[in-house]
PDB file of N, CA and C in Angstrom:
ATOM      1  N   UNK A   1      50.802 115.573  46.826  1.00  0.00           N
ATOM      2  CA  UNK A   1      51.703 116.452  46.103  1.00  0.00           C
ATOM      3  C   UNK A   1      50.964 117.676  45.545  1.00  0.00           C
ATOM      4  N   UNK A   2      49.478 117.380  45.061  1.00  0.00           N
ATOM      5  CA  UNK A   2      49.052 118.215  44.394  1.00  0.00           C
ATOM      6  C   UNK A   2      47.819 119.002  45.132  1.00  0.00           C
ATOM      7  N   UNK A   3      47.672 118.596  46.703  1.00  0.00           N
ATOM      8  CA  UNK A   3      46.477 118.756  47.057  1.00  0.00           C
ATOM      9  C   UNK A   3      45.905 120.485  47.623  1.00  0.00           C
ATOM     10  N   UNK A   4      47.542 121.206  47.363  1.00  0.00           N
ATOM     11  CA  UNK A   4      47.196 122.471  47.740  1.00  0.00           C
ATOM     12  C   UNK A   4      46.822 123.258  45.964  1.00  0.00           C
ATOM     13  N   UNK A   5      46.477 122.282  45.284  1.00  0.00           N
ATOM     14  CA  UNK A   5      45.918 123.285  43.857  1.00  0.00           C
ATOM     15  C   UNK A   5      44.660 122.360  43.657  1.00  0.00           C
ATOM     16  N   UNK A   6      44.422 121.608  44.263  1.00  0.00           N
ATOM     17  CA  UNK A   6      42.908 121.048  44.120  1.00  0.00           C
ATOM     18  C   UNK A   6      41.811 121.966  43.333  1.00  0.00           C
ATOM     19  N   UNK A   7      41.762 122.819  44.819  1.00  0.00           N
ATOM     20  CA  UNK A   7      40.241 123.819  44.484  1.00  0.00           C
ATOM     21  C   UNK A   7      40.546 124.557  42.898  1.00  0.00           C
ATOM     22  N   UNK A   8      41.940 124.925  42.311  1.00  0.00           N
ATOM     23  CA  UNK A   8      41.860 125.989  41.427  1.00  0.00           C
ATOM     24  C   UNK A   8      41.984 124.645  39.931  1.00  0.00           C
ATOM     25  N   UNK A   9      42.067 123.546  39.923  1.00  0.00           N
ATOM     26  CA  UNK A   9      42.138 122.381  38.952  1.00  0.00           C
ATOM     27  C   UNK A   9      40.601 121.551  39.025  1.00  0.00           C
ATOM     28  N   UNK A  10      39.873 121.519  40.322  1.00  0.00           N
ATOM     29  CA  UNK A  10      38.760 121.443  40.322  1.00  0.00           C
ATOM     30  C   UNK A  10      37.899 122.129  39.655  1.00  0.00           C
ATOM     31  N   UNK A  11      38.400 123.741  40.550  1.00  0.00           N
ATOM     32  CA  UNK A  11      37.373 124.645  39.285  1.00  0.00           C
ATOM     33  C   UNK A  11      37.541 124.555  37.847  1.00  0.00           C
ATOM     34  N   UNK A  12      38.252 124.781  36.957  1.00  0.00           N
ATOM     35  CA  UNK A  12      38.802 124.512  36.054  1.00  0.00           C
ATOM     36  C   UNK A  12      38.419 123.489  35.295  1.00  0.00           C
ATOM     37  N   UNK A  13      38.196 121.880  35.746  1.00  0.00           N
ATOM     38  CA  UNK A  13      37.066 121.367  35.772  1.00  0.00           C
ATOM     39  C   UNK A  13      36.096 121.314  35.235  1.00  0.00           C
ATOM     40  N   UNK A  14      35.717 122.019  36.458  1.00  0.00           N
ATOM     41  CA  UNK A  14      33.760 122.382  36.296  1.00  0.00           C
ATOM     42  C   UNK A  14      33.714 123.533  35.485  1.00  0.00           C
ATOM     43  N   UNK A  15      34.634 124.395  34.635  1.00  0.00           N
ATOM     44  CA  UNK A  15      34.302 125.489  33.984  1.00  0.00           C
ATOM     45  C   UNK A  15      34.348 124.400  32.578  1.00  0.00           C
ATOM     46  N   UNK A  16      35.385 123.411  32.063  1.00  0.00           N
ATOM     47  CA  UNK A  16      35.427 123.302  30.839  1.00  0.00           C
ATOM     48  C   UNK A  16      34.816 122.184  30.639  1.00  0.00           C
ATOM     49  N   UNK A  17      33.890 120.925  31.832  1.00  0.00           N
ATOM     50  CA  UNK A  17      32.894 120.844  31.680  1.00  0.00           C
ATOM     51  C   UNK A  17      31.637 121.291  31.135  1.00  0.00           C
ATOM     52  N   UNK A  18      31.563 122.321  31.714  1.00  0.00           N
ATOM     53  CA  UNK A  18      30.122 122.922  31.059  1.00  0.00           C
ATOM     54  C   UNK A  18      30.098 123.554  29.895  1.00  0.00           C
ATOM     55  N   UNK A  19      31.111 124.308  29.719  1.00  0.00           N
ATOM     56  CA  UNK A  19      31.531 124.945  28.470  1.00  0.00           C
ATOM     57  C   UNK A  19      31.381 123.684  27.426  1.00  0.00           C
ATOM     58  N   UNK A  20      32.208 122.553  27.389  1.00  0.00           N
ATOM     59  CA  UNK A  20      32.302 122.030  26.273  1.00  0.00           C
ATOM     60  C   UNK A  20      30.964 120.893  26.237  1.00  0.00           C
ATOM     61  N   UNK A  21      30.610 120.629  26.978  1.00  0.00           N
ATOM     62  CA  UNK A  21      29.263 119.458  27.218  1.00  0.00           C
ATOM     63  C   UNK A  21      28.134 119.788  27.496  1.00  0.00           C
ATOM     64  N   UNK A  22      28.391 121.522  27.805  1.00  0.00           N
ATOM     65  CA  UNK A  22      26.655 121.968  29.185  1.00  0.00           C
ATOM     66  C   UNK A  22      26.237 120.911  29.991  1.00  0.00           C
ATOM     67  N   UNK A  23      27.369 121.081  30.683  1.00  0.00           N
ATOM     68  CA  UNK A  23      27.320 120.254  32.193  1.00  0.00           C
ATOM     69  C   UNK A  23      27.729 120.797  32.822  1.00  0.00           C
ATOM     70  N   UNK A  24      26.921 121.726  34.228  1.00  0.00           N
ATOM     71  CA  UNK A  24      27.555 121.944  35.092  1.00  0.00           C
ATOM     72  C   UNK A  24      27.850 120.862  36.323  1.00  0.00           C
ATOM     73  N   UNK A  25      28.555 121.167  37.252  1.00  0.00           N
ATOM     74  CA  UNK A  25      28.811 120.316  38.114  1.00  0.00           C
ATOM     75  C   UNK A  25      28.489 121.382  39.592  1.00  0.00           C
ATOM     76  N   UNK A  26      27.129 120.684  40.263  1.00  0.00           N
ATOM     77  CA  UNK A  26      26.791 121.751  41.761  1.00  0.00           C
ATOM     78  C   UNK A  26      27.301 120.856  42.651  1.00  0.00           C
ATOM     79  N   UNK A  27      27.588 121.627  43.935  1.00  0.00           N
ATOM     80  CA  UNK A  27      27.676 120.978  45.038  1.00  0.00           C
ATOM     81  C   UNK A  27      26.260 120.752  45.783  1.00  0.00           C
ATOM     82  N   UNK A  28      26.241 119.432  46.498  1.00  0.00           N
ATOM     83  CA  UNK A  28      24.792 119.402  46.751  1.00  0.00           C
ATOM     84  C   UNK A  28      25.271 118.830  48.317  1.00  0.00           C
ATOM     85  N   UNK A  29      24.418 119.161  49.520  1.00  0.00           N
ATOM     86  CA  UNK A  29      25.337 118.717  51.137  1.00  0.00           C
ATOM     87  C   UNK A  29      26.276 119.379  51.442  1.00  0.00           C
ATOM     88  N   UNK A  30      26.486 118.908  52.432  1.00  0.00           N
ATOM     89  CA  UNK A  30      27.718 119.667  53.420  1.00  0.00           C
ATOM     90  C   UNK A  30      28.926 118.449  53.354  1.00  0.00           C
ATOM     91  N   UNK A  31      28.887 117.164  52.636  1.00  0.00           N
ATOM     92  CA  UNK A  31      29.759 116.367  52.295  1.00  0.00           C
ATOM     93  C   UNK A  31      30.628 116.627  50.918  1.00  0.00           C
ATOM     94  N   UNK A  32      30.747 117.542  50.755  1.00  0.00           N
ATOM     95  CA  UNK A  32      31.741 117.477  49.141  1.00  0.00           C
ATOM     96  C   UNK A  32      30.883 116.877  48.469  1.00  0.00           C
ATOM     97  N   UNK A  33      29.765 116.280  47.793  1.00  0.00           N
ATOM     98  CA  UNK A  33      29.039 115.712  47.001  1.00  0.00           C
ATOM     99  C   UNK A  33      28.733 116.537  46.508  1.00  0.00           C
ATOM    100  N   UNK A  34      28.518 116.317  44.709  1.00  0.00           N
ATOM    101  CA  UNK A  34      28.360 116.714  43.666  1.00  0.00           C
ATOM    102  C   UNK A  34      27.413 115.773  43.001  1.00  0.00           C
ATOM    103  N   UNK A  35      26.794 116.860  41.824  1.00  0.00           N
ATOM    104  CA  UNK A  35      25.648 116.395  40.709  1.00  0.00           C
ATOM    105  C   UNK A  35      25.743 116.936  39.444  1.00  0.00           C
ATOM    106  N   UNK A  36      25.858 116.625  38.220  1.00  0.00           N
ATOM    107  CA  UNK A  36      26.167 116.958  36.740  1.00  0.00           C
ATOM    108  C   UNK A  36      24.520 117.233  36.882  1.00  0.00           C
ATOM    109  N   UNK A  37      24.238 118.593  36.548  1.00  0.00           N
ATOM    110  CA  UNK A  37      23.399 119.116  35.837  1.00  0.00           C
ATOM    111  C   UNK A  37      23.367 119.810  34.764  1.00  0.00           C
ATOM    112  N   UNK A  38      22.158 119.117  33.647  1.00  0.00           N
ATOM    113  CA  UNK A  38      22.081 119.686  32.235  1.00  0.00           C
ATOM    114  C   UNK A  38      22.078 120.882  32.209  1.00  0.00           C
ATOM    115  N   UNK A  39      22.751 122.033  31.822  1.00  0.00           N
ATOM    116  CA  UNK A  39      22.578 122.908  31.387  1.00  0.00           C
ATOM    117  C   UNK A  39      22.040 123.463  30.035  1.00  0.00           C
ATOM    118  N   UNK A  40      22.265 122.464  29.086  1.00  0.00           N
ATOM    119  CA  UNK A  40      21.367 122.455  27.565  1.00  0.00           C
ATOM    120  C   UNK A  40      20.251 122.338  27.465  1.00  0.00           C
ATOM    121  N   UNK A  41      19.288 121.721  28.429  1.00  0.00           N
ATOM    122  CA  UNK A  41      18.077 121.586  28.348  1.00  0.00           C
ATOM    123  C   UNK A  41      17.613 120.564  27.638  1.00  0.00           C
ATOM    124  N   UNK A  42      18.699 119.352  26.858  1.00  0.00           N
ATOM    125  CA  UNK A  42      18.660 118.255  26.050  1.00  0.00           C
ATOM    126  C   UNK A  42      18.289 117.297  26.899  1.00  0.00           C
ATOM    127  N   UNK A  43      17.907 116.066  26.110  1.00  0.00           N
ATOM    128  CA  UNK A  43      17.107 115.140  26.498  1.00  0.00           C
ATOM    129  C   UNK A  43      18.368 113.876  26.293  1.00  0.00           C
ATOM    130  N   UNK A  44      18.514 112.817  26.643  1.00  0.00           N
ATOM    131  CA  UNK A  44      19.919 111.867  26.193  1.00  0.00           C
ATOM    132  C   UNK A  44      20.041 111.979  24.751  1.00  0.00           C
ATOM    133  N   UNK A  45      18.680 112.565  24.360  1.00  0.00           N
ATOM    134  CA  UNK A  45      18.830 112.276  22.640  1.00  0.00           C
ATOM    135  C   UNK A  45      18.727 113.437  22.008  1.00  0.00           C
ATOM    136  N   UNK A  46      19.533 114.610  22.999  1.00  0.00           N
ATOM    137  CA  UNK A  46      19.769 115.624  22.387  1.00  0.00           C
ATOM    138  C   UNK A  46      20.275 115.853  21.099  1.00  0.00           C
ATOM    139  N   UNK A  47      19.703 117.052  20.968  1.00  0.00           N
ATOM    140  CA  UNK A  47      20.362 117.588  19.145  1.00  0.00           C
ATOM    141  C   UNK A  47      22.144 118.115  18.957  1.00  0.00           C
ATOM    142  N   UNK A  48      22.785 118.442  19.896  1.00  0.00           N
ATOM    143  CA  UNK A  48      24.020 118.903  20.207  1.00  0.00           C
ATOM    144  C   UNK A  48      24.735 117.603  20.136  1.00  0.00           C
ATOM    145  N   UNK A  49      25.681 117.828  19.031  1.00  0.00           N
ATOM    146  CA  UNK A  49      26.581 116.534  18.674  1.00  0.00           C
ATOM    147  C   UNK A  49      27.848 116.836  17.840  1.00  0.00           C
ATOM    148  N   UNK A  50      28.866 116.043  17.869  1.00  0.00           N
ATOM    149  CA  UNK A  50      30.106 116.173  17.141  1.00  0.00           C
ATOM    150  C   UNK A  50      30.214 116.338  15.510  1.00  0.00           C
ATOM    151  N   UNK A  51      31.137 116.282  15.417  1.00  0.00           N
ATOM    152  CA  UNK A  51      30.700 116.249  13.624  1.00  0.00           C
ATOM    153  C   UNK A  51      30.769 114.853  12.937  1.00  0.00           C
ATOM    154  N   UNK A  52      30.575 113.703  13.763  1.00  0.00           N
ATOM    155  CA  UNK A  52      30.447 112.707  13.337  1.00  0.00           C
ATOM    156  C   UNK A  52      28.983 112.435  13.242  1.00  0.00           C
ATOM    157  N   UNK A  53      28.421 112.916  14.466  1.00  0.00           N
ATOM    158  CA  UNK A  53      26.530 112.786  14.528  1.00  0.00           C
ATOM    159  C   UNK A  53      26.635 112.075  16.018  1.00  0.00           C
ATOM    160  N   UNK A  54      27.864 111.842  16.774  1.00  0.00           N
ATOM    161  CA  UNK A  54      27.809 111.494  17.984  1.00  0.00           C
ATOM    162  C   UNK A  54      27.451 112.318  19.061  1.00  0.00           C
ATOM    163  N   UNK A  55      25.803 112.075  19.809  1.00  0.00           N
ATOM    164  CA  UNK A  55      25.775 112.792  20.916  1.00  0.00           C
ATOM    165  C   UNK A  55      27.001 113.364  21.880  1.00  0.00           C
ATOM    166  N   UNK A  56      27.516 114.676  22.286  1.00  0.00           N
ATOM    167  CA  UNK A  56      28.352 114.838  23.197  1.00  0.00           C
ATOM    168  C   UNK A  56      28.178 114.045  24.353  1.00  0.00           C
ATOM    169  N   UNK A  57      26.773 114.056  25.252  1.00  0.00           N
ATOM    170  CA  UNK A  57      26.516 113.802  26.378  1.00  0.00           C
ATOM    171  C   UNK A  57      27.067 112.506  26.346  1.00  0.00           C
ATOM    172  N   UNK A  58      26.467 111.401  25.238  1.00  0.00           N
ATOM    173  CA  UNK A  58      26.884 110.425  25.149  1.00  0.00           C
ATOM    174  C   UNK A  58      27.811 109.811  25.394  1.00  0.00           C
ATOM    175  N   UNK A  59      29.090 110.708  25.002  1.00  0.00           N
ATOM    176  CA  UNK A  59      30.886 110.561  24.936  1.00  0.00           C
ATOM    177  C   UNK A  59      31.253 110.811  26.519  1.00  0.00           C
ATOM    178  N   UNK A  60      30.468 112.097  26.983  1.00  0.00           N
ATOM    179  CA  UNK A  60      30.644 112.334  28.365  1.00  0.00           C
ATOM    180  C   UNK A  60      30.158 111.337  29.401  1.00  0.00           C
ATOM    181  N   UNK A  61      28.935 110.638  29.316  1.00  0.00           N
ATOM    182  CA  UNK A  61      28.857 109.549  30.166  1.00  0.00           C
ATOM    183  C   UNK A  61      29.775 108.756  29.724  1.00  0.00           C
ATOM    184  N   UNK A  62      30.297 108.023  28.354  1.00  0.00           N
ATOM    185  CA  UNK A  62      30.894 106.977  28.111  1.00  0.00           C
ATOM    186  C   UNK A  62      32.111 107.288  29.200  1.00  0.00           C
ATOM    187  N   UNK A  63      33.022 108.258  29.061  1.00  0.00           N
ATOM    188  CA  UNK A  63      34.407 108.832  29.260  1.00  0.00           C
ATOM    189  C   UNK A  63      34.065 108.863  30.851  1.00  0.00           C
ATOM    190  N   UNK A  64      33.234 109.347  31.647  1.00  0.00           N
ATOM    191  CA  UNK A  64      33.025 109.285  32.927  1.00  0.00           C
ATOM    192  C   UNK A  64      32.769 107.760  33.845  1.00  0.00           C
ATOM    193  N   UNK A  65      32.381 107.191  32.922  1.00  0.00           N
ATOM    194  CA  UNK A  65      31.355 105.409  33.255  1.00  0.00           C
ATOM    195  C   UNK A  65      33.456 104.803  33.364  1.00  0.00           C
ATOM    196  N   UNK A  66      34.271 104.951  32.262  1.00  0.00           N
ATOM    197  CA  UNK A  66      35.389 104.409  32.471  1.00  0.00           C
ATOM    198  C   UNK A  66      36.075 104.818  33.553  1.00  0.00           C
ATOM    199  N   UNK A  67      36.262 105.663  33.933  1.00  0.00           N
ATOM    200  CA  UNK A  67      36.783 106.413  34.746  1.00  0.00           C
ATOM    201  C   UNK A  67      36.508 106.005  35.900  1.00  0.00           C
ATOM    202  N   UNK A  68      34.764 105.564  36.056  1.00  0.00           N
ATOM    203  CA  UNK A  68      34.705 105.020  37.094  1.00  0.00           C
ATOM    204  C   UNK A  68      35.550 103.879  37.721  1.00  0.00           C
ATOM    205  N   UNK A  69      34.594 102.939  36.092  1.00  0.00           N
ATOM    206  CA  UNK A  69      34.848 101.441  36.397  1.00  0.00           C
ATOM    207  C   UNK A  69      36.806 101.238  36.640  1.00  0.00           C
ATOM    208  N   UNK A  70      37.693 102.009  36.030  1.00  0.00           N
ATOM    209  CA  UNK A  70      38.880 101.587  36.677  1.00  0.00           C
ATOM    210  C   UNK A  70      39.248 102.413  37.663  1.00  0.00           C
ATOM    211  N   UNK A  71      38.483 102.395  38.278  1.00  0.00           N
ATOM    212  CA  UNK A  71      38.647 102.968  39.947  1.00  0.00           C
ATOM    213  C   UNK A  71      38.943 104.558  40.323  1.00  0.00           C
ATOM    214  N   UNK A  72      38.158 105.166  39.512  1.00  0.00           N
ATOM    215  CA  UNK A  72      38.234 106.698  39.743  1.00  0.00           C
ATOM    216  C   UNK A  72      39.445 107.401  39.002  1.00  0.00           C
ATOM    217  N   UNK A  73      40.201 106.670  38.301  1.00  0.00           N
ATOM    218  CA  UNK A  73      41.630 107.442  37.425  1.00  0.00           C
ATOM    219  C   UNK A  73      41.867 105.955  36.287  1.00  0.00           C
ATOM    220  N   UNK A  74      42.152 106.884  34.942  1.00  0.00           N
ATOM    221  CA  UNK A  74      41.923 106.048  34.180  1.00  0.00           C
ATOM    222  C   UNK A  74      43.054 107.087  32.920  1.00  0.00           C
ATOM    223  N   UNK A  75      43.921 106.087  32.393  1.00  0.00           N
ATOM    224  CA  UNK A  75      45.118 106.704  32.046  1.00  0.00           C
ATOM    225  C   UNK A  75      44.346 107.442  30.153  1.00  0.00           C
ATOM    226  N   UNK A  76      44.913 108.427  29.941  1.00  0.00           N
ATOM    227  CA  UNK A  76      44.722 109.073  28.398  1.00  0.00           C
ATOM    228  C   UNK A  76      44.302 107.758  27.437  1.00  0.00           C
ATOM    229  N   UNK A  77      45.540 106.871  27.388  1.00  0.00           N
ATOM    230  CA  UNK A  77      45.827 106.124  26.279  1.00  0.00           C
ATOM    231  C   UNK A  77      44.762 104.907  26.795  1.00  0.00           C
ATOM    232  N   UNK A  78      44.117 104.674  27.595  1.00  0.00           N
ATOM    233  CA  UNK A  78      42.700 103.383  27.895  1.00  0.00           C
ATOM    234  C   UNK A  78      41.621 104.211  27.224  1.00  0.00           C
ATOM    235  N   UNK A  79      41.050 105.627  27.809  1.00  0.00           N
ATOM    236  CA  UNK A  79      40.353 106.214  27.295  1.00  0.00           C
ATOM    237  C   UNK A  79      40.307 106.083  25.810  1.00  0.00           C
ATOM    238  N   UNK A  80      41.440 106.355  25.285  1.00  0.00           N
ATOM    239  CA  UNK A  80      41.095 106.607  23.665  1.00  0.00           C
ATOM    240  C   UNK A  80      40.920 104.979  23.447  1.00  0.00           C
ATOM    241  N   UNK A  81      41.034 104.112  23.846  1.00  0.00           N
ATOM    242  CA  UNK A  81      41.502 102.612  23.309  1.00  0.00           C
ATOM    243  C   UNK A  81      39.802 102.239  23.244  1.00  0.00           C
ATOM    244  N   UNK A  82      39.160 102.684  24.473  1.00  0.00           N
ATOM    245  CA  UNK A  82      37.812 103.136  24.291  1.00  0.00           C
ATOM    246  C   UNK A  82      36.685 103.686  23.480  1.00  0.00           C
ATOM    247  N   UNK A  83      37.090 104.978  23.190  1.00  0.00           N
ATOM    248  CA  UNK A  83      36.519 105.751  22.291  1.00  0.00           C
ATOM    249  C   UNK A  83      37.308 105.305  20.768  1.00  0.00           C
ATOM    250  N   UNK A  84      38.672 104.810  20.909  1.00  0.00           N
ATOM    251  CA  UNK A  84      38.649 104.095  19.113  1.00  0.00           C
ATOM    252  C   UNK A  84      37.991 102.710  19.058  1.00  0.00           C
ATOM    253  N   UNK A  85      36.998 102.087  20.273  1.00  0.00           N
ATOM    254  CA  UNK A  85      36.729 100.851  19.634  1.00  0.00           C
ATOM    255  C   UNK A  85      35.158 101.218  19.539  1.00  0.00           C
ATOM    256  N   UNK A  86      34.740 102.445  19.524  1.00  0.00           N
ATOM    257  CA  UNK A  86      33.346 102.800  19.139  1.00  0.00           C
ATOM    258  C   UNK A  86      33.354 103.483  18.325  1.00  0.00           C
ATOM    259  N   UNK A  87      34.602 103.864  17.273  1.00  0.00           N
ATOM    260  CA  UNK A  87      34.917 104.641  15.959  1.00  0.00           C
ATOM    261  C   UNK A  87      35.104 105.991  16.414  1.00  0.00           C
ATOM    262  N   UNK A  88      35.568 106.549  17.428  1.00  0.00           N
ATOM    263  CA  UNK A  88      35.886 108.055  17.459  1.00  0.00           C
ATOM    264  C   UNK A  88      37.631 108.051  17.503  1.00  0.00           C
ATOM    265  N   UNK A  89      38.228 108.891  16.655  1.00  0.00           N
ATOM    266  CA  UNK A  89      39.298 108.819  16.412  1.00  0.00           C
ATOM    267  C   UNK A  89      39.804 110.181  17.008  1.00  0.00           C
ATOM    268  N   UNK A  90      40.876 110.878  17.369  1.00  0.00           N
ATOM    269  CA  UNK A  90      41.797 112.119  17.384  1.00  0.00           C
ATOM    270  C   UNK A  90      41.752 112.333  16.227  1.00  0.00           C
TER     271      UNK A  90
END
């Protein structure tokens, strides 16, 4: 249904990725494969964090690792059920 706006929701994406995490996302091959590269120059135990004292990157692997594990799509309301059972609230 949606596959002729891919490329412009993809990009989109990878722009507010990096913007909000400094993560870009490159293409790497001639297979569509991709790689999250740091753009902050932080270490996992970077200084860039929420106003709770929670690493971003942190939230971003957490939020990506789910995503995986329920099979590449993972609904709003699991996510947060997630992030509220490690104390991050809306």
């Amino acid at each position: 249904r949606y596959m002729g706006c891919f490329p412009m929701i993809f990009r989109k994406a990878r722009e507010f990725i990096e913007i909000l995490f400094g993560i870009s996302l490159r293409e790497v091959g001639p297979e569509d494969s991709y790689v999250f590269v740091n753009t902050l120059d932080l270490s996992c135990e970077g200084s860039v964090s929420d106003e709770q004292g929670v690493p971003q990157n942190r939230l971003l692997i957490l939020i990506l690792s789910v995503i995986f594990i329920e099979g590449n799509c993972a609904s709003e309301e699991f996510i947060w059920e997630v992030l509220n059972a490690i104390g991050v609230y809306a």
